[in-house]
N, C-alpha and C. Protein backbone atom coordinates (compact mmCIF):
# COMPACT_ATOMS: atom_id res chain seq x y z
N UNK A 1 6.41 3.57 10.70
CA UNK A 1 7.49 3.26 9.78
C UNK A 1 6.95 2.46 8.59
N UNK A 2 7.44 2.97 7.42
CA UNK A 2 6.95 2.38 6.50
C UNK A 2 7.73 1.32 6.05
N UNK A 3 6.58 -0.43 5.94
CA UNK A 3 7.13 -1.38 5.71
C UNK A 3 7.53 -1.67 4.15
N UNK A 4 7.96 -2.70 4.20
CA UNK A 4 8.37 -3.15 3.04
C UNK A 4 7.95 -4.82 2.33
N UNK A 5 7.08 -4.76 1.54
CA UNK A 5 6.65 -5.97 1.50
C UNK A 5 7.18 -6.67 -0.04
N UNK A 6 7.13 -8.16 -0.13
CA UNK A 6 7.55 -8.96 -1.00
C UNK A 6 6.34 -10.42 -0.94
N UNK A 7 6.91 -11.19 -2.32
CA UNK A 7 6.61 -12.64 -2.38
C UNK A 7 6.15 -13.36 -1.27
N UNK A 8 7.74 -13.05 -0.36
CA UNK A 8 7.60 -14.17 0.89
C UNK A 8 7.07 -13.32 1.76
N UNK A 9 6.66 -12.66 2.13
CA UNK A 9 5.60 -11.88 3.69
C UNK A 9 4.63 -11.10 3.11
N UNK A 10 3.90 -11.39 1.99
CA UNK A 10 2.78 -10.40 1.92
C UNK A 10 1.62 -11.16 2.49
N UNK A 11 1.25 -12.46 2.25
CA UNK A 11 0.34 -12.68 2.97
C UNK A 11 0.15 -12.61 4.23
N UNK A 12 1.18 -13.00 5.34
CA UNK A 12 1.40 -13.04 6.60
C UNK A 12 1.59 -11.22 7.22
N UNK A 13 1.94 -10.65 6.18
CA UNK A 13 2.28 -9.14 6.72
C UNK A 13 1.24 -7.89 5.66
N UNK A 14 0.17 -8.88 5.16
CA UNK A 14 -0.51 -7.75 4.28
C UNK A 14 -2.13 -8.31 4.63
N UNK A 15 -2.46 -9.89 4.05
CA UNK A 15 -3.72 -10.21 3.93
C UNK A 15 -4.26 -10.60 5.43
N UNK A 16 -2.95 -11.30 6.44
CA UNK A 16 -3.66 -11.58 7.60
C UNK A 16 -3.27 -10.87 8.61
N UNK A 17 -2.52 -9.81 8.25
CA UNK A 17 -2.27 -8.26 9.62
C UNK A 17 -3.57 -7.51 9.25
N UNK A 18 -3.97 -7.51 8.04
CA UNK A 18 -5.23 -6.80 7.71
C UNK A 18 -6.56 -7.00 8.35
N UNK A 19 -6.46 -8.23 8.97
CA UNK A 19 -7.74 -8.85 9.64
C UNK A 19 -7.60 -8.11 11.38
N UNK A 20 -6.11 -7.55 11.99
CA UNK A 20 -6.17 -6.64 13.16
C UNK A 20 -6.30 -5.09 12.78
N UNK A 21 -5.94 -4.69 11.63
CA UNK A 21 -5.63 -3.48 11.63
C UNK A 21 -5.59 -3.06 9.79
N UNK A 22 -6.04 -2.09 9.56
CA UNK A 22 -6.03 -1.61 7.75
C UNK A 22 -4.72 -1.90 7.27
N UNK A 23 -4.35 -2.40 6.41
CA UNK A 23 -3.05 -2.24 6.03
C UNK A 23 -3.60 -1.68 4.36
N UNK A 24 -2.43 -0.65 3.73
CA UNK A 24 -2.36 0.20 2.57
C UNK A 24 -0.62 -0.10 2.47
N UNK A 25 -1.30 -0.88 0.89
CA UNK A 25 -0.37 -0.75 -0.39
C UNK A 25 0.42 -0.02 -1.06
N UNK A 26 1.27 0.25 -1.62
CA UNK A 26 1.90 1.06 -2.54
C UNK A 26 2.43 0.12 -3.13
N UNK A 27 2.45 0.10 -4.81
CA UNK A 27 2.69 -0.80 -5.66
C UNK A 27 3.39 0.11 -6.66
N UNK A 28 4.97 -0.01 -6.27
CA UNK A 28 5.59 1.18 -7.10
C UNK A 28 6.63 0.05 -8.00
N UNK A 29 7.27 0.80 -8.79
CA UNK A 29 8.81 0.19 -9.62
C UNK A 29 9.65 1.48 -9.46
N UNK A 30 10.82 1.47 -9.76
CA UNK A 30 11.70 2.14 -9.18
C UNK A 30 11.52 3.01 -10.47
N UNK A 31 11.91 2.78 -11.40
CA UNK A 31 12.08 3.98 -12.60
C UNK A 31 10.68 4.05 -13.02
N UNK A 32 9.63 4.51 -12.24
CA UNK A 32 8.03 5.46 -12.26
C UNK A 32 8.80 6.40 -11.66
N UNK A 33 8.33 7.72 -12.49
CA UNK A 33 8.68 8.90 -12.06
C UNK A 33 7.18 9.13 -10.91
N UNK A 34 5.75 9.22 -11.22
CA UNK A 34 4.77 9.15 -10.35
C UNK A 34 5.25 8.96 -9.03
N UNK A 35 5.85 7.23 -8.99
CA UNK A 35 5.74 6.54 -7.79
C UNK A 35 7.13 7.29 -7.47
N UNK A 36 8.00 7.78 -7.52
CA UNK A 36 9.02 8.55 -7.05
C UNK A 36 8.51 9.52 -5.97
N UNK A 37 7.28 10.55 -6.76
CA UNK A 37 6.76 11.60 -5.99
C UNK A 37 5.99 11.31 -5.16
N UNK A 38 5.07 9.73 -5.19
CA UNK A 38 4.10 9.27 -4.24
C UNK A 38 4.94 8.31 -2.49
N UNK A 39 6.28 7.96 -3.05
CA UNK A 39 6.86 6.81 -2.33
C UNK A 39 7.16 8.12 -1.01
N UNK A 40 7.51 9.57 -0.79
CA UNK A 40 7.57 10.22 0.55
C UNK A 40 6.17 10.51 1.00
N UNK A 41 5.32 10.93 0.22
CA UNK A 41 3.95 10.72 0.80
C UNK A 41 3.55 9.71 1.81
N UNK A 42 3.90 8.23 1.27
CA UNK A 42 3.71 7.20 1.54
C UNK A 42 4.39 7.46 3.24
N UNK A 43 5.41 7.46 2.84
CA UNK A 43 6.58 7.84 4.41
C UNK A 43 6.08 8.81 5.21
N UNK A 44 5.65 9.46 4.98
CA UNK A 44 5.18 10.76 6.13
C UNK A 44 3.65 10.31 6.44
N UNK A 45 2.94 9.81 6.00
CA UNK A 45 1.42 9.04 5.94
C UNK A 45 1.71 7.80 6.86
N UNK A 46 2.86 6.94 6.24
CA UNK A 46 2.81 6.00 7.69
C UNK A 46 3.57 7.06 8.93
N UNK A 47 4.31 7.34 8.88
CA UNK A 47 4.84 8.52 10.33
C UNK A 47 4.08 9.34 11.05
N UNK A 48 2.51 9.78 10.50
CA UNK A 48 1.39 10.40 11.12
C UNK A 48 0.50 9.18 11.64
N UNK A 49 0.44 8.46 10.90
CA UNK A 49 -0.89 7.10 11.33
C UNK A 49 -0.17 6.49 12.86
N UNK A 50 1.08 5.80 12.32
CA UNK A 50 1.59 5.02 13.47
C UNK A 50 1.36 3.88 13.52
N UNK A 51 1.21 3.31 14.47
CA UNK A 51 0.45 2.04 14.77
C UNK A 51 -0.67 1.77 14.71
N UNK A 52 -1.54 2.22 14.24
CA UNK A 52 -2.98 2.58 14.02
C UNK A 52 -3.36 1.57 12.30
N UNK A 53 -2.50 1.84 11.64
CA UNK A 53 -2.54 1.40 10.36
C UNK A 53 -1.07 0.73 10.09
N UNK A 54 -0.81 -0.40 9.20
CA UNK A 54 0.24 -0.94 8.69
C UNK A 54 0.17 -0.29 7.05
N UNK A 55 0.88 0.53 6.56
CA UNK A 55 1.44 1.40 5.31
C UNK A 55 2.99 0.74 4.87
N UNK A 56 3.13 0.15 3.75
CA UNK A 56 4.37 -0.38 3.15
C UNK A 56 4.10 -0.09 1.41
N UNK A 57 5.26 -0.56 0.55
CA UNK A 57 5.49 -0.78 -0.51
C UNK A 57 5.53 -1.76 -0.87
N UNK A 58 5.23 -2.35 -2.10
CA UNK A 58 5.76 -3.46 -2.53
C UNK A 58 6.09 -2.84 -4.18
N UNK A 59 7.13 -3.55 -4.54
CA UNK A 59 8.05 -3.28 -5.91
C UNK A 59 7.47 -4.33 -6.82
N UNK A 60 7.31 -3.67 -7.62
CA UNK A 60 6.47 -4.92 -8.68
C UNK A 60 7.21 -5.66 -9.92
N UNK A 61 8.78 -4.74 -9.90
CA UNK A 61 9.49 -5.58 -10.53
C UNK A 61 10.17 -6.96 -9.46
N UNK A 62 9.91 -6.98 -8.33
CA UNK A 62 10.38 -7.71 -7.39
C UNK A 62 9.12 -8.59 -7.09
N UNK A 63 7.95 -8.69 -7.35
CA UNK A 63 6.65 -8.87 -6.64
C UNK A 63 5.90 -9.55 -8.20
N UNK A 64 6.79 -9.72 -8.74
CA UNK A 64 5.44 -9.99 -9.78
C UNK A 64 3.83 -10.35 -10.00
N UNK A 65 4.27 -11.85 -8.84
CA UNK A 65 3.47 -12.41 -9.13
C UNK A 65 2.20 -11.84 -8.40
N UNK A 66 2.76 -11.63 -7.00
CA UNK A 66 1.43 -10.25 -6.29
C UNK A 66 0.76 -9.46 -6.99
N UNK A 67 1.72 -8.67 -7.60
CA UNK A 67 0.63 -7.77 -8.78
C UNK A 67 -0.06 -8.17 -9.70
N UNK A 68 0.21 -9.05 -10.40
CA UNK A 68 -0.56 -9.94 -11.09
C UNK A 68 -2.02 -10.42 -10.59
N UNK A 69 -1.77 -10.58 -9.20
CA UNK A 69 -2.64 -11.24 -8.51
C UNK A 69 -3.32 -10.66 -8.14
N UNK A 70 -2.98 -8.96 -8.06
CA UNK A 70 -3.79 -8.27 -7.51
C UNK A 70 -4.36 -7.20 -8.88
N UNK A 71 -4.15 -8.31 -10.12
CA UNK A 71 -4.31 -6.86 -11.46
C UNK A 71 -4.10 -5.60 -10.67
N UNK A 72 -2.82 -5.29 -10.60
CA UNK A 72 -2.19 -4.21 -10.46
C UNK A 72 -1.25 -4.00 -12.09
N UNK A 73 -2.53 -3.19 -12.70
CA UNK A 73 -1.93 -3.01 -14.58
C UNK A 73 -1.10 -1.68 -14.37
N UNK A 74 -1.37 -0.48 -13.44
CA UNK A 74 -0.23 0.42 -14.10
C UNK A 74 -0.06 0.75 -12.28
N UNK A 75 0.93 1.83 -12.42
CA UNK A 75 1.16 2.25 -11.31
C UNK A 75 1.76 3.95 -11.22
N UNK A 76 1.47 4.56 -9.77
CA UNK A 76 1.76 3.64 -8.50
C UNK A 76 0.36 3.66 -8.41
N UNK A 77 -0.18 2.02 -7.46
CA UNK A 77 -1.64 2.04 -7.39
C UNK A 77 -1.34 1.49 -6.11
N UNK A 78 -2.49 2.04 -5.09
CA UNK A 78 -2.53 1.53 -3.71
C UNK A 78 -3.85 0.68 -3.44
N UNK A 79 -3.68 -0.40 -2.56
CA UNK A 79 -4.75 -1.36 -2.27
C UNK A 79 -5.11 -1.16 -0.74
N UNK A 80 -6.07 -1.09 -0.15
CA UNK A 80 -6.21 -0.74 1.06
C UNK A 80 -6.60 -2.36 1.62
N UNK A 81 -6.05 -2.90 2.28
CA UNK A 81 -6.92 -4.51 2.47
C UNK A 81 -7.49 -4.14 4.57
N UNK A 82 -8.55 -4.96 4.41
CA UNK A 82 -8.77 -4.73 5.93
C UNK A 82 -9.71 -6.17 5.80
N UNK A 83 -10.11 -6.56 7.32
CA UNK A 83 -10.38 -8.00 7.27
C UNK A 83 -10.17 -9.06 6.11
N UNK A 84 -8.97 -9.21 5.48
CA UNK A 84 -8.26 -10.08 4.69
C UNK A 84 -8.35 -9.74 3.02
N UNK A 85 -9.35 -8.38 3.06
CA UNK A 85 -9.43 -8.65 1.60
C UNK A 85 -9.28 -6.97 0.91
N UNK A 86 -9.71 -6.60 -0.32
CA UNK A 86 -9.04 -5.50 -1.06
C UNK A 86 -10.69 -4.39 -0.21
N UNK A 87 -10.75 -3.44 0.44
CA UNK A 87 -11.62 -2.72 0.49
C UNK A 87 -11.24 -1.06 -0.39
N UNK A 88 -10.11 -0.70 -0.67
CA UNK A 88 -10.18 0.46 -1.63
C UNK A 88 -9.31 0.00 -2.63
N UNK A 89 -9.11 0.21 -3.84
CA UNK A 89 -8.26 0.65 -5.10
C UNK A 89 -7.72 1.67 -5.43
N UNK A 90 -7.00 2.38 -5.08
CA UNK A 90 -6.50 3.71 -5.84
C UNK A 90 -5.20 3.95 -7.21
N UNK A 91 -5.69 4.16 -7.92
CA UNK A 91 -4.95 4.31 -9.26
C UNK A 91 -4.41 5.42 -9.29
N UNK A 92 -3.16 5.80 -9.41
CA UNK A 92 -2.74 7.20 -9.60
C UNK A 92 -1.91 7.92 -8.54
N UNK A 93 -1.41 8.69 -8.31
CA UNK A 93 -0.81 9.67 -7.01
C UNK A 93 -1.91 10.06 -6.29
N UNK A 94 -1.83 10.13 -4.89
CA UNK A 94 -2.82 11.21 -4.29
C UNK A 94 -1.99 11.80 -3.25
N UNK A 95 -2.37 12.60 -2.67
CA UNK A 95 -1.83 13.66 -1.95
C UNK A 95 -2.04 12.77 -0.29
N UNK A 96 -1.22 13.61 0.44
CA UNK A 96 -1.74 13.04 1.81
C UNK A 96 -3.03 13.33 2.36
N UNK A 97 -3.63 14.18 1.81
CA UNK A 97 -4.68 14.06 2.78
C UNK A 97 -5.75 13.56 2.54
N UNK A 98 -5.97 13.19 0.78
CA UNK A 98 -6.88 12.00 0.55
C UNK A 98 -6.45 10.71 0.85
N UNK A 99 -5.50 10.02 0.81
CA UNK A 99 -5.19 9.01 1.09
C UNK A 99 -5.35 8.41 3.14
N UNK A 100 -4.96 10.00 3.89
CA UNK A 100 -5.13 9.74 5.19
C UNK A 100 -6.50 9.75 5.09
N UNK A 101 -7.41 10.43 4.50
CA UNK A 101 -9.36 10.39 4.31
C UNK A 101 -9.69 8.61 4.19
N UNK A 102 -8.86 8.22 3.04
CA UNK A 102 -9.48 6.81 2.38
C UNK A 102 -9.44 6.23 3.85
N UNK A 103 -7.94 5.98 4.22
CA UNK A 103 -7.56 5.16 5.28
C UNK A 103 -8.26 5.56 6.78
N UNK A 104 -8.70 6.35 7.17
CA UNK A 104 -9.13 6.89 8.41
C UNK A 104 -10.92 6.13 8.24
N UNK A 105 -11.29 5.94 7.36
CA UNK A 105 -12.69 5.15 7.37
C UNK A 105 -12.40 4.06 8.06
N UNK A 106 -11.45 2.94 7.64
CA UNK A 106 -11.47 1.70 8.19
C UNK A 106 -10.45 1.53 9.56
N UNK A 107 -10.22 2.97 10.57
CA UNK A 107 -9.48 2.91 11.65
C UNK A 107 -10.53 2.57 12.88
């Protein structure tokens, strides 16, 4: 199930769940047409992984300061974090089966 992250639980539910298990980003805003077509990807990508990987969103008109933090300049861009810190960047849409490729390295 794909989570949903913010301000108040990204560290506790992004930088230090990342230290048991990969967790992947999605850094969308609602009116990106991109992140429109990437946000069911996202959903069917966490619904194949499972528990294996933690897969959420975070809204960057809601998140500012995260994105900021994470120079997240355009979107939708995904961050892959695993033992606490950023191990992929992805800029742009990708399809499911590169994104299940990126993420299946650090399972």
């Amino acid at each position: 199930m794909t989570k949903q992250f913010n301000d108040q639980n990204f560290d506790k539910d992004v930088v230090e769940a990342s230290k048991e298990k990969p967790v992947l980003v999605d850094f969308f805003a609602e009116w990106c047409g991109p992140c429109k077509m990437q946000g069911p990807i996202i959903d069917s990508l966490s619904e194949e992984i499972g528990d294996k990987a933690i897969i959420g969103k975070l809204d960057v008109e809601e998140a500012q300061q995260i994105a900021s933090k994470y120079e997240v300049m355009s979107i939708p861009t995904l961050l892959l974090f695993k033992d606490g810190e950023i191990k992929e960047k992805i800029v742009g849409m990708r399809d499911k089966d590169s994104l299940k490729e990126i993420l299946e390295k650090y399972l």
